[in-house]
C-alpha atoms as a PDB file:
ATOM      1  CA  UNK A   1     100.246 141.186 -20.783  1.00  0.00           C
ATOM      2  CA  UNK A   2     102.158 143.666 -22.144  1.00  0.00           C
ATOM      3  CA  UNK A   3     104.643 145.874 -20.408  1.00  0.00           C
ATOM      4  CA  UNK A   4     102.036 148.735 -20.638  1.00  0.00           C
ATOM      5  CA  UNK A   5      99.648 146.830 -18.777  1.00  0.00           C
ATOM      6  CA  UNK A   6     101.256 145.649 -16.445  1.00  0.00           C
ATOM      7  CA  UNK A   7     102.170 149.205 -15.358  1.00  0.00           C
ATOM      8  CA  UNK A   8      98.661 150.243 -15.307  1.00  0.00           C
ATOM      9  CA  UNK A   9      97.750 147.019 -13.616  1.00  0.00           C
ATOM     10  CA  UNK A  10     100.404 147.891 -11.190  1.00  0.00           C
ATOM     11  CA  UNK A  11      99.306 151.529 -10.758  1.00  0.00           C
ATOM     12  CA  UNK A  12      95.424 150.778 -10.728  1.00  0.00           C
ATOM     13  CA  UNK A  13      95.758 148.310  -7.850  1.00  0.00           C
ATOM     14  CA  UNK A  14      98.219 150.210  -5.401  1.00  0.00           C
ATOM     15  CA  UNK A  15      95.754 153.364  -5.893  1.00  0.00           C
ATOM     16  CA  UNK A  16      92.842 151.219  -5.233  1.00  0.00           C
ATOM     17  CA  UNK A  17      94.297 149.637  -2.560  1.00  0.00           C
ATOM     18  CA  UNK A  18      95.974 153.212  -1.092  1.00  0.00           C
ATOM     19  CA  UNK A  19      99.036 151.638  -0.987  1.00  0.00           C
ATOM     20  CA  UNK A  20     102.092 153.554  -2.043  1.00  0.00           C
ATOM     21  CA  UNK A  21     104.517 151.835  -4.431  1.00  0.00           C
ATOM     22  CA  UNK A  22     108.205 153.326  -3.820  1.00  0.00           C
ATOM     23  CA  UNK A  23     110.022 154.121  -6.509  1.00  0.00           C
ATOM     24  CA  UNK A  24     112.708 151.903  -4.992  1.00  0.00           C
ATOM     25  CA  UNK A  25     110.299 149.229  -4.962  1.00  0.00           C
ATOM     26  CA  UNK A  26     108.606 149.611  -8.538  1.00  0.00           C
ATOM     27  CA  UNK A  27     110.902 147.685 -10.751  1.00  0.00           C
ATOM     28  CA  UNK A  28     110.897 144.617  -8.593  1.00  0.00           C
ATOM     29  CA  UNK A  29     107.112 145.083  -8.469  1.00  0.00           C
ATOM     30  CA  UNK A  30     106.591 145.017 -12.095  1.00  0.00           C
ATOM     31  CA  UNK A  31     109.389 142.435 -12.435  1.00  0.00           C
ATOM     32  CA  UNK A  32     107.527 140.031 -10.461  1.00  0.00           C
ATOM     33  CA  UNK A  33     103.314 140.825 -12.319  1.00  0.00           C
ATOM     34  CA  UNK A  34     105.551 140.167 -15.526  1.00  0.00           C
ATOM     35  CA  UNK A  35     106.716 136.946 -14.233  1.00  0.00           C
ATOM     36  CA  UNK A  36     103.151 136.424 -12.756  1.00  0.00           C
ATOM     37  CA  UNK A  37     101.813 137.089 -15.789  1.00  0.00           C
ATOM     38  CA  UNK A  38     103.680 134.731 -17.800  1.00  0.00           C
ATOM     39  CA  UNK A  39     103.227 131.908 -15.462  1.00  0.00           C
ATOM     40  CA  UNK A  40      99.245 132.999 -15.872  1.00  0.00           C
ATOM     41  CA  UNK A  41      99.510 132.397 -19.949  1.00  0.00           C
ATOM     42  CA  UNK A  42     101.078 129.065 -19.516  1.00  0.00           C
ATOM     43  CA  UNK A  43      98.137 127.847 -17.447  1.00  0.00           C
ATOM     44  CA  UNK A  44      95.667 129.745 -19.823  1.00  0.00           C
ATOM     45  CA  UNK A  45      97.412 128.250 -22.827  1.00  0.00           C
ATOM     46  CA  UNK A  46      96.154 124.016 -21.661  1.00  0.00           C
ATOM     47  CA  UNK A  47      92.955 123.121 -23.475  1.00  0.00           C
ATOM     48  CA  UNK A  48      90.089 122.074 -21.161  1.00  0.00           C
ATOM     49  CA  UNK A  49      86.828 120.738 -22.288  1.00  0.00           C
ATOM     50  CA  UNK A  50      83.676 121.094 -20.498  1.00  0.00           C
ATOM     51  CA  UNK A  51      84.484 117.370 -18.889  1.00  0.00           C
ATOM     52  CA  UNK A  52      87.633 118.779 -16.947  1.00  0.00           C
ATOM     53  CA  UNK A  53      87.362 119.372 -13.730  1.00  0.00           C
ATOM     54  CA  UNK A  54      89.263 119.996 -10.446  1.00  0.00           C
ATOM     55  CA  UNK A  55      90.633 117.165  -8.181  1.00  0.00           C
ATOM     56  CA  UNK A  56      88.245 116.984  -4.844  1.00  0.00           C
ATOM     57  CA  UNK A  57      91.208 115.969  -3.339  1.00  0.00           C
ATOM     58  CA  UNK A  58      94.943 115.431  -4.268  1.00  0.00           C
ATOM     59  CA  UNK A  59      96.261 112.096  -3.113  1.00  0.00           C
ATOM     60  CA  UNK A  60      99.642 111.831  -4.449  1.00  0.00           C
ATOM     61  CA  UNK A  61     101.147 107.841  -4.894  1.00  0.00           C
ATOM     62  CA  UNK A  62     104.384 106.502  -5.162  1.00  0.00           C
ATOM     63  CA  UNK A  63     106.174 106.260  -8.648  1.00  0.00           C
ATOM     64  CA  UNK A  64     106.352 102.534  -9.850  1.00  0.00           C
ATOM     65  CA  UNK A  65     109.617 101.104  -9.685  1.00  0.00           C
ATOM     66  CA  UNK A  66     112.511 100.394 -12.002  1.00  0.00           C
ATOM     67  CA  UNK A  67     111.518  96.774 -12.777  1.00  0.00           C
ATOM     68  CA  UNK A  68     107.410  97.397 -12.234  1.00  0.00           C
ATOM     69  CA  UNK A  69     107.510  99.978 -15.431  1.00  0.00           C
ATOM     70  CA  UNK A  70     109.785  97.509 -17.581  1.00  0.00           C
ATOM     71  CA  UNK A  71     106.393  95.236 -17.159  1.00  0.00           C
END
């Protein structure tokens, strides 16, 4: 998103929402939907195929040791 957008992004939701945005508060606001926003391309930026799909459930597992990965 560009800054522009993310202004109006900013503006359309706190007026939709009736929230008021503080001046004080608006820099750090748009600070963050730009960092948001950038974390948001990343993600959109992996290649999925129509075979990808979401873990049911995550179970993580240890990382093999030292001398198992040498194997």
């Amino acid at each position: 998103m560009t800054p522009e957008q993310i202004e109006r992004h900013v503006d359309a939701a706190a007026a939709a929402l009736g929230l008021p945005l503080s001046p004080a508060h608006r820099e750090g606001v748009l600070r963050y939907f730009a960092l948001a926003a950038g974390f948001a391309a990343t993600v959109e930026a992996v290649p999925l195929s129509v075979h990808d799909e979401a873990a049911v459930q995550f179970v993580p597992v240890a990382p093999a040791s030292i001398s198992e990965a040498g194997r």
